[in-house]
N, C-alpha and C. Protein backbone atom coordinates (compact mmCIF):
# COMPACT_ATOMS: atom_id res chain seq x y z
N UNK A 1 11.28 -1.04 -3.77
CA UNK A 1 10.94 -1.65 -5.02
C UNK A 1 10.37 -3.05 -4.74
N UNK A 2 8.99 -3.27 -5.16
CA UNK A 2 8.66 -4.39 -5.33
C UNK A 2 8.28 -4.88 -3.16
N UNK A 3 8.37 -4.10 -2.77
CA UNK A 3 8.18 -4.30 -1.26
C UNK A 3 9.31 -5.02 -0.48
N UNK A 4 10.39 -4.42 -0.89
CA UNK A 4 11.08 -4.70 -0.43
C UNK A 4 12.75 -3.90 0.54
N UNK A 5 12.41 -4.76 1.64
CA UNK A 5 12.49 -3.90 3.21
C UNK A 5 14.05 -4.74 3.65
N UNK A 6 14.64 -3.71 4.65
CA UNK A 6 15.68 -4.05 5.39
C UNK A 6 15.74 -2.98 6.21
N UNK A 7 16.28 -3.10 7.38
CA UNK A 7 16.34 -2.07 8.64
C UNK A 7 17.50 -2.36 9.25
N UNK A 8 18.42 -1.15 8.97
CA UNK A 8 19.85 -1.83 9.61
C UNK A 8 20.23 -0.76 11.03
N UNK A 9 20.56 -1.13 11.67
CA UNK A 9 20.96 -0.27 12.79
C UNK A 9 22.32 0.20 12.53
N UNK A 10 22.86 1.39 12.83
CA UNK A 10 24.08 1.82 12.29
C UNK A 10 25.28 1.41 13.48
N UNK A 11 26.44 1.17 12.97
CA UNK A 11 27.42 0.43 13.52
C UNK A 11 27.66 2.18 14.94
N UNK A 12 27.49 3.32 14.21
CA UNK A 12 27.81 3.90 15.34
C UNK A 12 26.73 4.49 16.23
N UNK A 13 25.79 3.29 16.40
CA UNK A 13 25.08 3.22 18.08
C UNK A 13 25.74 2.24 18.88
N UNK A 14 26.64 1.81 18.31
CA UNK A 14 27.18 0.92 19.20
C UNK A 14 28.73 0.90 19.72
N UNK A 15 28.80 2.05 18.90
CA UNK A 15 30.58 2.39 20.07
C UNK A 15 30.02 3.72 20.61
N UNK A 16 30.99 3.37 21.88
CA UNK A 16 31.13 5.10 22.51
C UNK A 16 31.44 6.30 21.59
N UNK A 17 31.16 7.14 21.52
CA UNK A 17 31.67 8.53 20.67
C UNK A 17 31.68 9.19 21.63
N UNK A 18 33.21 9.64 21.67
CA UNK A 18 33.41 11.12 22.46
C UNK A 18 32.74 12.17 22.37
N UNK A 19 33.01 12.38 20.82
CA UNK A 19 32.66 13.66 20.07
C UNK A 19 31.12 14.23 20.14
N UNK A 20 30.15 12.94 20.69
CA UNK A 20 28.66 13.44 20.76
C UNK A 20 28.19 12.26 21.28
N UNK A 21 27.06 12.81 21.82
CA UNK A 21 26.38 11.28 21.92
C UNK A 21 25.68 10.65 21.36
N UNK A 22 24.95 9.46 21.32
CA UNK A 22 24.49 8.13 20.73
C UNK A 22 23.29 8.03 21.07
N UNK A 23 22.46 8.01 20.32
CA UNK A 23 21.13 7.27 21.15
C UNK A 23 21.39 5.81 21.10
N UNK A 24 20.81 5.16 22.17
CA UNK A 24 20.58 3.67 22.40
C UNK A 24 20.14 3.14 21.44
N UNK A 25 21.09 1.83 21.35
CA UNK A 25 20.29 1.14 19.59
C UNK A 25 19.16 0.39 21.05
N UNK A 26 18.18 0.07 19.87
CA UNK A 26 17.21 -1.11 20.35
C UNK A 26 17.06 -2.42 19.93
N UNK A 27 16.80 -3.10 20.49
CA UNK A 27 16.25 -4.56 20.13
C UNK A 27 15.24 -4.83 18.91
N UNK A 28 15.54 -5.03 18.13
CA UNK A 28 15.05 -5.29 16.93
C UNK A 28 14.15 -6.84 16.84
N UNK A 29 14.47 -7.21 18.01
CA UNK A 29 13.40 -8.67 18.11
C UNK A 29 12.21 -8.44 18.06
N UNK A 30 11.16 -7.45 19.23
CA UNK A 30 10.08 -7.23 18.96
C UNK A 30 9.29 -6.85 17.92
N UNK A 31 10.03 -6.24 17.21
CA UNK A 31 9.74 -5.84 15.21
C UNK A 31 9.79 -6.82 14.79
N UNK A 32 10.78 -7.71 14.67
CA UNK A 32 10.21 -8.87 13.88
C UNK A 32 9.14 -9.63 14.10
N UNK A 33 8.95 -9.98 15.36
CA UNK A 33 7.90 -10.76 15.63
C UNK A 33 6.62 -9.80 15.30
N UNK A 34 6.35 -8.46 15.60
CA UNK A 34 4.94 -7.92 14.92
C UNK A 34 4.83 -8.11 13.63
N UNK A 35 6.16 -7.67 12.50
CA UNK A 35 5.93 -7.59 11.08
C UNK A 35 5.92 -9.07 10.76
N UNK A 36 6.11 -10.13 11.37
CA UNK A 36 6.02 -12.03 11.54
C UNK A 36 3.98 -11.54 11.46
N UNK A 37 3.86 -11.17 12.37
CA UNK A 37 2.21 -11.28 12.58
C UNK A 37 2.02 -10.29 11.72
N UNK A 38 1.81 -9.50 10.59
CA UNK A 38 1.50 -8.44 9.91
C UNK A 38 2.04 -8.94 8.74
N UNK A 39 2.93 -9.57 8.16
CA UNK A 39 3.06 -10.66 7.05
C UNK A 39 2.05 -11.62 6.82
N UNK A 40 1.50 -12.32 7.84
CA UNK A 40 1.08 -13.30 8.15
C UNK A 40 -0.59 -12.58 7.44
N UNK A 41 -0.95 -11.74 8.48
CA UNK A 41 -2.09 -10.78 7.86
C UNK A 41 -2.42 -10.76 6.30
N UNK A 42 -1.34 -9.95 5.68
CA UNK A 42 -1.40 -9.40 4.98
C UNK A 42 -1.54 -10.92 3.30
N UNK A 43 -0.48 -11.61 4.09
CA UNK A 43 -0.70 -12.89 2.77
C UNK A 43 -1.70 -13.77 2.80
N UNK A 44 -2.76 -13.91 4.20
CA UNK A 44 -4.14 -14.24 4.23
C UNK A 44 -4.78 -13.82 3.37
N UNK A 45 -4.85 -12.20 3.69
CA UNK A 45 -6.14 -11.29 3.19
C UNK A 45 -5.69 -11.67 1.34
N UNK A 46 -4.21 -11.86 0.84
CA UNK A 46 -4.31 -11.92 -0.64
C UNK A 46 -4.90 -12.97 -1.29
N UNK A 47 -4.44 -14.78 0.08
CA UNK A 47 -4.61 -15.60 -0.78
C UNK A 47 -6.33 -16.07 -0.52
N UNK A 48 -6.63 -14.93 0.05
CA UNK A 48 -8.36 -15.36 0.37
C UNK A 48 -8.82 -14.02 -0.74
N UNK A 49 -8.35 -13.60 -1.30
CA UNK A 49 -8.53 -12.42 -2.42
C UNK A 49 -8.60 -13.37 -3.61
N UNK A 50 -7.75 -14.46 -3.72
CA UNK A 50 -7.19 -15.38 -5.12
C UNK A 50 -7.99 -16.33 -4.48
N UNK A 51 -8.90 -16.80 -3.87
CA UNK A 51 -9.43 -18.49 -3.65
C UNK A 51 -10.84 -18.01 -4.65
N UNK A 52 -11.26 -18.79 -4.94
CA UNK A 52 -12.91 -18.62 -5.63
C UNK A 52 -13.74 -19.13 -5.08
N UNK A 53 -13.64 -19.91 -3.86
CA UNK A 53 -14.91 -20.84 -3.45
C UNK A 53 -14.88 -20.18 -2.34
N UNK A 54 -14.42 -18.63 -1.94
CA UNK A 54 -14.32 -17.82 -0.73
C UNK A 54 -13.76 -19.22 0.87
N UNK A 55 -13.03 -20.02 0.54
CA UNK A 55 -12.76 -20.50 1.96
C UNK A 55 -11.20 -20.50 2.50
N UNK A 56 -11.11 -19.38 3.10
CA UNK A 56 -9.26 -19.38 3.46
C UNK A 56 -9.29 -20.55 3.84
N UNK A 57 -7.42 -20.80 3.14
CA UNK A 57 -6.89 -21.59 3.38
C UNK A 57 -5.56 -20.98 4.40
N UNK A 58 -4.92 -21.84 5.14
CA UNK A 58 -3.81 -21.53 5.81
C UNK A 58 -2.60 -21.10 4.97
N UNK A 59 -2.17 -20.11 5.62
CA UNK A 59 -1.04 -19.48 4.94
C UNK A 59 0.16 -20.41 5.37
N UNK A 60 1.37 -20.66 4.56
CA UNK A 60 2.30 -21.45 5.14
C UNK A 60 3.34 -20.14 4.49
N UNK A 61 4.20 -19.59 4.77
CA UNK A 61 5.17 -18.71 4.72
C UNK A 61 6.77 -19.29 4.83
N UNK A 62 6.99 -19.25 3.44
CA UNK A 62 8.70 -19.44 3.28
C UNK A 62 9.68 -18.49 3.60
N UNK A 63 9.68 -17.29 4.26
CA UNK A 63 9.92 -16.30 5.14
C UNK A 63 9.35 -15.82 6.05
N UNK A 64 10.32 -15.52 6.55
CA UNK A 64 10.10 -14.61 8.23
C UNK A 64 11.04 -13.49 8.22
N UNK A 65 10.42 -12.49 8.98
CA UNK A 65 11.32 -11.69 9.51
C UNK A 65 12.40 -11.66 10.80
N UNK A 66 13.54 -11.27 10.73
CA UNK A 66 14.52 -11.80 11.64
C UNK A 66 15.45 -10.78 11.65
N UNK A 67 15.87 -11.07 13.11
CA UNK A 67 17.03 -9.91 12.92
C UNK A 67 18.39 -10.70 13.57
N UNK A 68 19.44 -9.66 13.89
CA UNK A 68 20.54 -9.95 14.48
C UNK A 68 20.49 -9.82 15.75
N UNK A 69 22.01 -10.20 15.98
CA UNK A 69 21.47 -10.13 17.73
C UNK A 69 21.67 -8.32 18.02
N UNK A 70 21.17 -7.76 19.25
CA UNK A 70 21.40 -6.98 19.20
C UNK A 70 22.95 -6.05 19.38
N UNK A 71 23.83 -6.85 20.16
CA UNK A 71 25.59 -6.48 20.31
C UNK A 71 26.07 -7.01 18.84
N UNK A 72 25.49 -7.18 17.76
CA UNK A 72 26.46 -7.51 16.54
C UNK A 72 26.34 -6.07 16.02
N UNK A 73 27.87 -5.76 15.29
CA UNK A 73 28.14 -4.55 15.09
C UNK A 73 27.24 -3.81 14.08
N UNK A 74 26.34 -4.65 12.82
CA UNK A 74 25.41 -4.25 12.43
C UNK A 74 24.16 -4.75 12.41
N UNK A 75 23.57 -4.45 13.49
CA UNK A 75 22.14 -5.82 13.14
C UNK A 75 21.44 -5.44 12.11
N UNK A 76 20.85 -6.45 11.22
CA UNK A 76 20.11 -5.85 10.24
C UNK A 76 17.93 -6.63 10.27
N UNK A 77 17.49 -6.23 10.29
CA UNK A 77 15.71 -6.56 9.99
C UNK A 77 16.01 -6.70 8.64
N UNK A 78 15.23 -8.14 8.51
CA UNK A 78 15.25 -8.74 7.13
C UNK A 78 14.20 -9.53 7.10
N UNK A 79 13.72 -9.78 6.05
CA UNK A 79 12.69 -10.87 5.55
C UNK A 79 13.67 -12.35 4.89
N UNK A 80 13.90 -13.41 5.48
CA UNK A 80 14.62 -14.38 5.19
C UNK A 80 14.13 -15.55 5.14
N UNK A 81 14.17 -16.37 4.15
CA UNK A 81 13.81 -17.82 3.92
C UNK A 81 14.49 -18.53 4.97
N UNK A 82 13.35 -19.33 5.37
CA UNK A 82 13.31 -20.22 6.83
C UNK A 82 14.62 -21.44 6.42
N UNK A 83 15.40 -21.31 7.45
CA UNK A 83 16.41 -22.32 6.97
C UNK A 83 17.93 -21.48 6.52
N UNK A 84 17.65 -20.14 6.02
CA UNK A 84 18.90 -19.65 5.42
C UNK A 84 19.12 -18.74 6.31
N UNK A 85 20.72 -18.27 6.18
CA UNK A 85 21.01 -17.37 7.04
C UNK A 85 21.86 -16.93 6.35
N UNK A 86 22.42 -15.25 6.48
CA UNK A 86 23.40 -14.79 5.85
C UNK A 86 25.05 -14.64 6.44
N UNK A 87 25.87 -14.90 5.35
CA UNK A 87 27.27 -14.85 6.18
C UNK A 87 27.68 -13.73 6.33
N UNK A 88 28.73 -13.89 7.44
CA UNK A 88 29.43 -12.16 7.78
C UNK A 88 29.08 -11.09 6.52
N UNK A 89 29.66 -11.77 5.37
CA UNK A 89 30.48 -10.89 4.33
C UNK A 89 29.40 -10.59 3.96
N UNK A 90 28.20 -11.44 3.65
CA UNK A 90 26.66 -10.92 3.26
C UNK A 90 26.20 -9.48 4.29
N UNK A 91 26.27 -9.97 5.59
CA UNK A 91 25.49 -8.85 6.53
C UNK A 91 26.38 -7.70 6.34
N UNK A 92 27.79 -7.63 6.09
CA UNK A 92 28.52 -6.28 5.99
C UNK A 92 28.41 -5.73 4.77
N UNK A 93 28.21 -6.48 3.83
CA UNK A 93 28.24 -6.20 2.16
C UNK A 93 27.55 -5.08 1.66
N UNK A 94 27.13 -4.70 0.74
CA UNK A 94 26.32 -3.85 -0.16
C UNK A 94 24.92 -4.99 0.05
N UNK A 95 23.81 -3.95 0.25
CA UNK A 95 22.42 -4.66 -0.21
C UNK A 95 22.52 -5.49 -1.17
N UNK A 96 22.95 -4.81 -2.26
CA UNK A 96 22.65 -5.09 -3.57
C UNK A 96 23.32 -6.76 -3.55
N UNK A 97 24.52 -6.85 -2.96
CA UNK A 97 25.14 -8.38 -2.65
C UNK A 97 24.25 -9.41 -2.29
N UNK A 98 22.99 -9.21 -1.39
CA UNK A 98 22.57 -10.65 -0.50
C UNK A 98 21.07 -10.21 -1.23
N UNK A 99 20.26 -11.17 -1.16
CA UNK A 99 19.03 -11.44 -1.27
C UNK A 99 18.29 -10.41 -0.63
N UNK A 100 17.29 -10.02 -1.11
CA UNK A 100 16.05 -8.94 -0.60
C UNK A 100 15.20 -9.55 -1.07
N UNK A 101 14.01 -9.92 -0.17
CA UNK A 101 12.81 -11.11 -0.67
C UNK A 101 11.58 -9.78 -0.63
N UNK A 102 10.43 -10.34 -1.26
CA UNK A 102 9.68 -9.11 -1.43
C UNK A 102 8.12 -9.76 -0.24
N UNK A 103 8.12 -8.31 0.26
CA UNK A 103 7.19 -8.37 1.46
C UNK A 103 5.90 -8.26 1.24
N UNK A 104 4.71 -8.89 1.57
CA UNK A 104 3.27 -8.99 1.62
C UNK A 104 2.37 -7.42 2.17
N UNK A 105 3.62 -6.52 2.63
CA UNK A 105 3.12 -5.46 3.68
C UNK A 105 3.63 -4.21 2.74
N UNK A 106 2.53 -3.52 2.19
CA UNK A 106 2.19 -2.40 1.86
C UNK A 106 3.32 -1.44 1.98
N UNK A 107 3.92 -0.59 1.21
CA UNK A 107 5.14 0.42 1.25
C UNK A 107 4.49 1.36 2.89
N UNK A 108 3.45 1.64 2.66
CA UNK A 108 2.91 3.21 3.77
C UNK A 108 2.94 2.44 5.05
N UNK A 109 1.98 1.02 5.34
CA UNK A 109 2.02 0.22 6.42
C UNK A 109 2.88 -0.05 6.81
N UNK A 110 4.57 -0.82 5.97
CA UNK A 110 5.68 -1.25 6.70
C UNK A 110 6.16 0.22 7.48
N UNK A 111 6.41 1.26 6.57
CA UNK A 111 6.81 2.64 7.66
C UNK A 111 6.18 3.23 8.45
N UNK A 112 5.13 2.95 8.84
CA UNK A 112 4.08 2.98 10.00
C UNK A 112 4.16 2.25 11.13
N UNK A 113 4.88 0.72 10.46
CA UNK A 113 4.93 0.05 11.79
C UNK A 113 6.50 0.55 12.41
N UNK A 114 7.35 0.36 11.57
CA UNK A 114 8.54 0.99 11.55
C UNK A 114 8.55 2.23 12.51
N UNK A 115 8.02 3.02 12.63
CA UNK A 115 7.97 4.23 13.16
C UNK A 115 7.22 4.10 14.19
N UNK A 116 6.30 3.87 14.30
CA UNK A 116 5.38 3.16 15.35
C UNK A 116 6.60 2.53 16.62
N UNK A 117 7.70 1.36 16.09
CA UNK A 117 8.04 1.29 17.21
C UNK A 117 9.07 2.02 17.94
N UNK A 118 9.68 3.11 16.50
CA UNK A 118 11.05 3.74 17.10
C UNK A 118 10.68 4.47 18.24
């Protein structure tokens, strides 16, 4: 709704399970930094869509995408205002609890890149 994204890695890639195995969680750093450059893209191409005298101007972006580290029991990919960070009780909580900021990147494109890197 409204372009808005979160990518959480599930708490059980990160314990042993007897019962079956696990695929390897991954590092969620390199995703942020592409969808960082693919944000960046995407709010150019709008605010050079909205200028009238056709001359981009520099994008300055009050979010970024960021993740957790990767050994925290849930890392989550988020779009977060520069400066804020969420507490425990936020990252374990219900979505619906913490902030979801709305993304510059197309519903079909974000799951493209998404998939692209799994």
């Amino acid at each position: 709704d409204d372009n808005r994204y979160e990518v959480e890695a599930k708490y059980t890639q990160f314990v042993q399970l007897v019962s079956r195995p696990t695929w390897p969680r991954l590092d969620m750093a390199p995703l942020a930094a592409i969808l960082n450059k693919f944000e960046a893209q995407f709010a150019a191409a709008a605010t050079f869509r909205d200028v009238d005298d056709d001359v981009a101007q520099p994008v300055q972006l009050d979010v970024h995408w960021t993740t957790s580290s990767l050994t925290d029991t849930g890392p989550l990919l988020r779009l977060q205002r520069r400066g804020e960070s969420l507490s425990k009780a936020q990252r374990y909580g219900h979505p619906c609890e913490r902030p979801i900021y709305s993304s510059t990147i197309p519903p079909h494109q974000m799951q493209a890149i998404v998939q692209s890197f799994l």
